[in-house]
Protein backbone atom coordinates (compact mmCIF):
# COMPACT_ATOMS: atom_id res chain seq x y z
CA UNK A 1 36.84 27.55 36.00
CA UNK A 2 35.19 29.99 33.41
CA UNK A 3 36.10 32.05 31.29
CA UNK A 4 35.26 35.07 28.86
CA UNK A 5 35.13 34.29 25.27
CA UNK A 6 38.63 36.84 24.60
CA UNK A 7 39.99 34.92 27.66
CA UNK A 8 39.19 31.62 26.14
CA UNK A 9 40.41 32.99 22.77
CA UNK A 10 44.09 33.70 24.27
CA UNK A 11 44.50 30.79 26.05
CA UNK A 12 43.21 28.26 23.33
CA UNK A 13 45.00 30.19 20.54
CA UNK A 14 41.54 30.29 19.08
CA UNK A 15 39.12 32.20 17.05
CA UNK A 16 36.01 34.06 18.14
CA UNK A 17 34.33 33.04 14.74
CA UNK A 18 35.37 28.98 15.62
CA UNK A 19 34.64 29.60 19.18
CA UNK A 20 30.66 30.51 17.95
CA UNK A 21 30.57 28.04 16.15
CA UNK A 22 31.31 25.10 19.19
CA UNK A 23 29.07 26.91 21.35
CA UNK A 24 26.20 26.46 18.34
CA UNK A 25 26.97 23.16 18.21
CA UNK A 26 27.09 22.29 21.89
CA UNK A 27 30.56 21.41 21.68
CA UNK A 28 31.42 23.78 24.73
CA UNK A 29 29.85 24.10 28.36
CA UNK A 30 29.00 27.55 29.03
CA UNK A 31 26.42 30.06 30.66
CA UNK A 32 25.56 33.37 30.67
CA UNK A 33 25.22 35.70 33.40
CA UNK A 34 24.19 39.50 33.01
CA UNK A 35 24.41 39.47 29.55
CA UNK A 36 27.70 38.19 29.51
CA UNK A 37 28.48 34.58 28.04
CA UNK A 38 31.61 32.19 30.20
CA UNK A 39 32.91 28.84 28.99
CA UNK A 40 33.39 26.60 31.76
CA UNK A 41 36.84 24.58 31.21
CA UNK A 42 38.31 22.39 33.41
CA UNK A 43 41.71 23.36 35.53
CA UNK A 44 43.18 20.14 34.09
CA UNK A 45 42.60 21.53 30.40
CA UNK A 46 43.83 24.43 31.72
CA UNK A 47 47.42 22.86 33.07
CA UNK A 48 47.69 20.88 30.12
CA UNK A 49 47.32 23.73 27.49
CA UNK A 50 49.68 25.86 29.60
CA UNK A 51 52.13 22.86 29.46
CA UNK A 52 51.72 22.08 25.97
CA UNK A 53 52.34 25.59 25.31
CA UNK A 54 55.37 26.33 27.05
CA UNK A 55 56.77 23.23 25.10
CA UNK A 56 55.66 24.28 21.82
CA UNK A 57 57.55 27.75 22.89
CA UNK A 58 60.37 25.85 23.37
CA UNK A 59 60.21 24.04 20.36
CA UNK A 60 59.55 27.21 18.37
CA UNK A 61 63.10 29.02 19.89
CA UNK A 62 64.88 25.90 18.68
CA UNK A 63 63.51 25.75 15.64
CA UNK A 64 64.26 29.92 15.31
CA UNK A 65 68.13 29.11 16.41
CA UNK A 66 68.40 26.50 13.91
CA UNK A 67 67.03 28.50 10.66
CA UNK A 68 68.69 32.25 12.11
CA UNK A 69 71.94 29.92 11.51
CA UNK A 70 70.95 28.68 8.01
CA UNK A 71 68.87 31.50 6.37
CA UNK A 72 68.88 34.11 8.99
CA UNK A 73 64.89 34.21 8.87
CA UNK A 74 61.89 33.94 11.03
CA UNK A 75 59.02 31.57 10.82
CA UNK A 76 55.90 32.61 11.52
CA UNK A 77 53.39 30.65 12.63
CA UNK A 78 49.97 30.83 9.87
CA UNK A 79 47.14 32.66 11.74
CA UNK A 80 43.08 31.54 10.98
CA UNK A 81 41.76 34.05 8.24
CA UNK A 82 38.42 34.79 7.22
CA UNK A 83 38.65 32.82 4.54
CA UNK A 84 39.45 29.67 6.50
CA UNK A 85 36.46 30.40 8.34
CA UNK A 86 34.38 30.85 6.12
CA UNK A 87 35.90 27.75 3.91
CA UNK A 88 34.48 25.45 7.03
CA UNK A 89 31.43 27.22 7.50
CA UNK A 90 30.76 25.84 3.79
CA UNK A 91 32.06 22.29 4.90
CA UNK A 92 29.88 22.13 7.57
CA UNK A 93 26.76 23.49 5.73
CA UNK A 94 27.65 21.04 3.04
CA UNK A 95 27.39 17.83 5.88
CA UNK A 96 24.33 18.97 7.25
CA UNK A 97 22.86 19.43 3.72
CA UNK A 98 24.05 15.67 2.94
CA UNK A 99 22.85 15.01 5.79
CA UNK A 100 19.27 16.06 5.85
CA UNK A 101 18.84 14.69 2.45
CA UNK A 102 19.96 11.42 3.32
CA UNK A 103 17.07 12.02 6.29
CA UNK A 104 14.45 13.24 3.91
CA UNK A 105 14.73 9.90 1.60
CA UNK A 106 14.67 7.83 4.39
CA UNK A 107 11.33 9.52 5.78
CA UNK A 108 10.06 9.46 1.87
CA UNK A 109 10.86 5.52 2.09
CA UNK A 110 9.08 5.14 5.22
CA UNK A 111 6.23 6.97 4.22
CA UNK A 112 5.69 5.06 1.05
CA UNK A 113 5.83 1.08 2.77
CA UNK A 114 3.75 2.32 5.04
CA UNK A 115 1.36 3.30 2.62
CA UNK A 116 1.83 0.38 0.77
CA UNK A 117 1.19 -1.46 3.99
CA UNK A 118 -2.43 0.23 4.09
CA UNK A 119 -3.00 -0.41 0.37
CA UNK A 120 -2.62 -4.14 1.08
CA UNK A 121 -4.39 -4.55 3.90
CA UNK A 122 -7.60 -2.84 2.68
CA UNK A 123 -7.02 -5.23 -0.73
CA UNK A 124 -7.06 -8.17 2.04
CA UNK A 125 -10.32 -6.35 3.52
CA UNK A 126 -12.08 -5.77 0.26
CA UNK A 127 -11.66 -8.84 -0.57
CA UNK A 128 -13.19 -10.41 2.81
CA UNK A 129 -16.28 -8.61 2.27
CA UNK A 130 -16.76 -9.20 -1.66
CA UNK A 131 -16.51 -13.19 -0.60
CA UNK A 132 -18.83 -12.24 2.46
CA UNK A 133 -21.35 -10.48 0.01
CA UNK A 134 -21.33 -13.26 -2.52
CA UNK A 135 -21.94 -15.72 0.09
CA UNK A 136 -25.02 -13.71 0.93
CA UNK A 137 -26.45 -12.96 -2.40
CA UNK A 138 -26.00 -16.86 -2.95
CA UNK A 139 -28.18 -17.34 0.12
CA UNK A 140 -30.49 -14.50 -0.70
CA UNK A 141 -31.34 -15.86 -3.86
CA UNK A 142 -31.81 -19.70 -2.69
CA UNK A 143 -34.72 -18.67 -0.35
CA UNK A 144 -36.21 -16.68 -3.22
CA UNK A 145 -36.01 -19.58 -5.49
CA UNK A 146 -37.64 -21.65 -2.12
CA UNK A 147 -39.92 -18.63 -1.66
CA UNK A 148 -41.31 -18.63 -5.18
CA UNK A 149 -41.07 -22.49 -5.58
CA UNK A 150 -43.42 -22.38 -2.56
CA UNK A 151 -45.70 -19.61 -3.99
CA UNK A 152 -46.07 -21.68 -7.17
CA UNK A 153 -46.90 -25.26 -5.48
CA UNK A 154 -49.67 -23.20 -3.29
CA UNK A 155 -51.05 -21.45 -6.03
CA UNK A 156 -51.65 -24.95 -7.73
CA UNK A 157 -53.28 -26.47 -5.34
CA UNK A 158 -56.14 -23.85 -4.74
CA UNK A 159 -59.34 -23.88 -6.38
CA UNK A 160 -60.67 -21.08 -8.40
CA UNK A 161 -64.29 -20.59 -7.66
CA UNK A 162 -66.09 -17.71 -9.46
CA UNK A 163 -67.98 -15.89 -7.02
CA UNK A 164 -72.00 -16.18 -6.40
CA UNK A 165 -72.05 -12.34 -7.93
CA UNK A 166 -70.26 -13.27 -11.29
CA UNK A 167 -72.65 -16.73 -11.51
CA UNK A 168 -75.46 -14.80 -11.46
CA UNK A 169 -74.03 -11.86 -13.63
CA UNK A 170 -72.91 -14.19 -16.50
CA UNK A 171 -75.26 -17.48 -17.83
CA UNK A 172 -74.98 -21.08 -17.99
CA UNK A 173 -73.63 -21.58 -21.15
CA UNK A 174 -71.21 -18.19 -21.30
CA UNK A 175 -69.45 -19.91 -18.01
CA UNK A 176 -68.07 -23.08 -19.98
CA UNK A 177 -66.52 -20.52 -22.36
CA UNK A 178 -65.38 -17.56 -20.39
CA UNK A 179 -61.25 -17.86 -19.50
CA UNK A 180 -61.56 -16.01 -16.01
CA UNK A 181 -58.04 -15.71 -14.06
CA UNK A 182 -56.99 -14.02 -11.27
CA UNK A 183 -54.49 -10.96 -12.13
CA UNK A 184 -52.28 -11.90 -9.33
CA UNK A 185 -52.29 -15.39 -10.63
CA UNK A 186 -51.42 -14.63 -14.18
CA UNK A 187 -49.05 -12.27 -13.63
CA UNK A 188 -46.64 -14.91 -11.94
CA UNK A 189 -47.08 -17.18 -14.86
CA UNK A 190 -45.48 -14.03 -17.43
CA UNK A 191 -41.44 -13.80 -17.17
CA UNK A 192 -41.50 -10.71 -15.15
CA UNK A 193 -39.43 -9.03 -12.65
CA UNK A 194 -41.21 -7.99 -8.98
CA UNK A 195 -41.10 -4.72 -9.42
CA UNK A 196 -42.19 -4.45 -13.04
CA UNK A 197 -45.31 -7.16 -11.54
CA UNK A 198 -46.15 -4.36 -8.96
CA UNK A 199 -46.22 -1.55 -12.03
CA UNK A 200 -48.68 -3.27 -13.81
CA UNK A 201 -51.09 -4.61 -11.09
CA UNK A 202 -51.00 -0.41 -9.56
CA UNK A 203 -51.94 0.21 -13.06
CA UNK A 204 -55.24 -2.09 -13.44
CA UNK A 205 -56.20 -0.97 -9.41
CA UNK A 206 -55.99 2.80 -10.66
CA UNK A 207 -58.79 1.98 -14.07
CA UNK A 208 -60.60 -0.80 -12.70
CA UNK A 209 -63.60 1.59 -11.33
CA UNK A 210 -63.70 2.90 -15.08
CA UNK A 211 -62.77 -0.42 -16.48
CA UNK A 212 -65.16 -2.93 -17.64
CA UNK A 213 -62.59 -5.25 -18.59
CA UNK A 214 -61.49 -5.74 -14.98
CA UNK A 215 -64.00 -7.55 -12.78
CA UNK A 216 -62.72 -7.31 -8.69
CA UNK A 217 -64.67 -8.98 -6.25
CA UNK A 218 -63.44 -9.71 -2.62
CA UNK A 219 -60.63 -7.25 -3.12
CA UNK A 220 -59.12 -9.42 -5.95
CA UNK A 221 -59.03 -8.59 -9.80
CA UNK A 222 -60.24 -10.94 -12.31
CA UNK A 223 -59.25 -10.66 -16.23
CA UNK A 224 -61.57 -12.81 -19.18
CA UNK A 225 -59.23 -13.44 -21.90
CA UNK A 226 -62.07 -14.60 -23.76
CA UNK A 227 -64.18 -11.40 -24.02
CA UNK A 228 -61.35 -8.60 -23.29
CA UNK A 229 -58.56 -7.46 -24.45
CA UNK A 230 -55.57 -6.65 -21.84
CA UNK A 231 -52.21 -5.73 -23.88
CA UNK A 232 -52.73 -2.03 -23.49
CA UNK A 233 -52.48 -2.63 -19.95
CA UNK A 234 -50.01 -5.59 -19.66
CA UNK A 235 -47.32 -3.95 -22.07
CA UNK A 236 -44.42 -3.06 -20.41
């Protein structure tokens, strides 16, 4: 069965202002048809509110018969007020207020171990790689100490022969005395890093036309310590 909200009103002994409020809350089935809004109640509720009713009549003319004998004077029974309204509008607001805080930290709580979560687990990644990367600069620099080792034993083991230009260039007896060395060679022999090596050799390639210090022959460059000179172009 449905009814309007003033028919509800009646028969619940009920507010419009608390009735409203259910039907905001989902506390009542209703619908609304042409504009106008019913509250489906059941015929049982119906029976028992008309029952309850006619015995809370009853119990209301007894309990008139008994005071018109004492004091002559009417009860009446309170009636909801604005005020009482309003009073559990507040109460309400106030739960849902509670309420959503309570929500809010737990969200805030949720948020942070999860971030915390993250933190760790890139602190477990970082920490993977930096072991990967040290294993790899360990290997790195193993075959460059094997590289240079390598470099070094070959270099010892070939011969330095002056070319047939320089021998007839340069006499007999100058030979025995002249200190002639490979810039390549020496170079490796001075405590040097690579790239500071590569500086200095582009700097004797970009004089050696205009240098007579710097003898190249089969597209190598020779130094002689003994007649020349070199610190101008060996500082670094």
């Amino acid at each position: 069965m449905r009814l309007t909200l003033e028919e509800y009103s009646k028969h619940f002994k009920m507010s419009k202002e608390m009735i409203h409020s259910k039907l905001k809350n989902k506390k009542l089935n209703y619908i609304i048809e042409n504009g106008t809004t019913y509250i489906i109640v059941p015929r049982s509720s119906l029976k028992s509110c008309e029952h309850q009713k006619i015995q809370e009549e009853q119990k209301e003319q007894q309990m008139q018969k008994q005071n018109s004998d004492t004091t002559n004077k009417k009860i009446t029974k309170p009636k909801t007020t604005v005020a009482m309204v309003i009073a559990l509008y507040q109460k309400e607001n106030q739960q849902l207020k509670e309420k959503i805080a309570y929500l809010e930290a737990k969200i805030d709580k949720l948020i942070d171990d999860k971030e915390q979560m993250l933190r760790d687990e890139m602190s477990k990644i970082e920490q993977v790689y930096a072991k990967k990367d040290e294993q790899l600069k360990n290997i790195l620099e193993l075959m460059n100490t094997q590289l240079i080792a390598q470099k070094a034993h070959n270099n010892t083991t070939e011969h330095e022969v002056e070319p047939i230009e320089t021998r007839n260039i340069v006499k007999e007896e100058d030979k025995k005395e002249d200190e002639i060395v490979e810039l390549k060679t020496y170079l490796k022999t001075l405590d040097l890093e690579p790239y500071q090596r590569k500086i200095i050799k582009k700097r004797f390639l970009a004089v050696y036309d205009k240098d007579v210090r710097i003898i190249k022959q089969n597209g190598k460059l020779y130094l002689n310590f003994s007649k020349y000179d070199y610190s101008d172009l060996l500082e670094y």
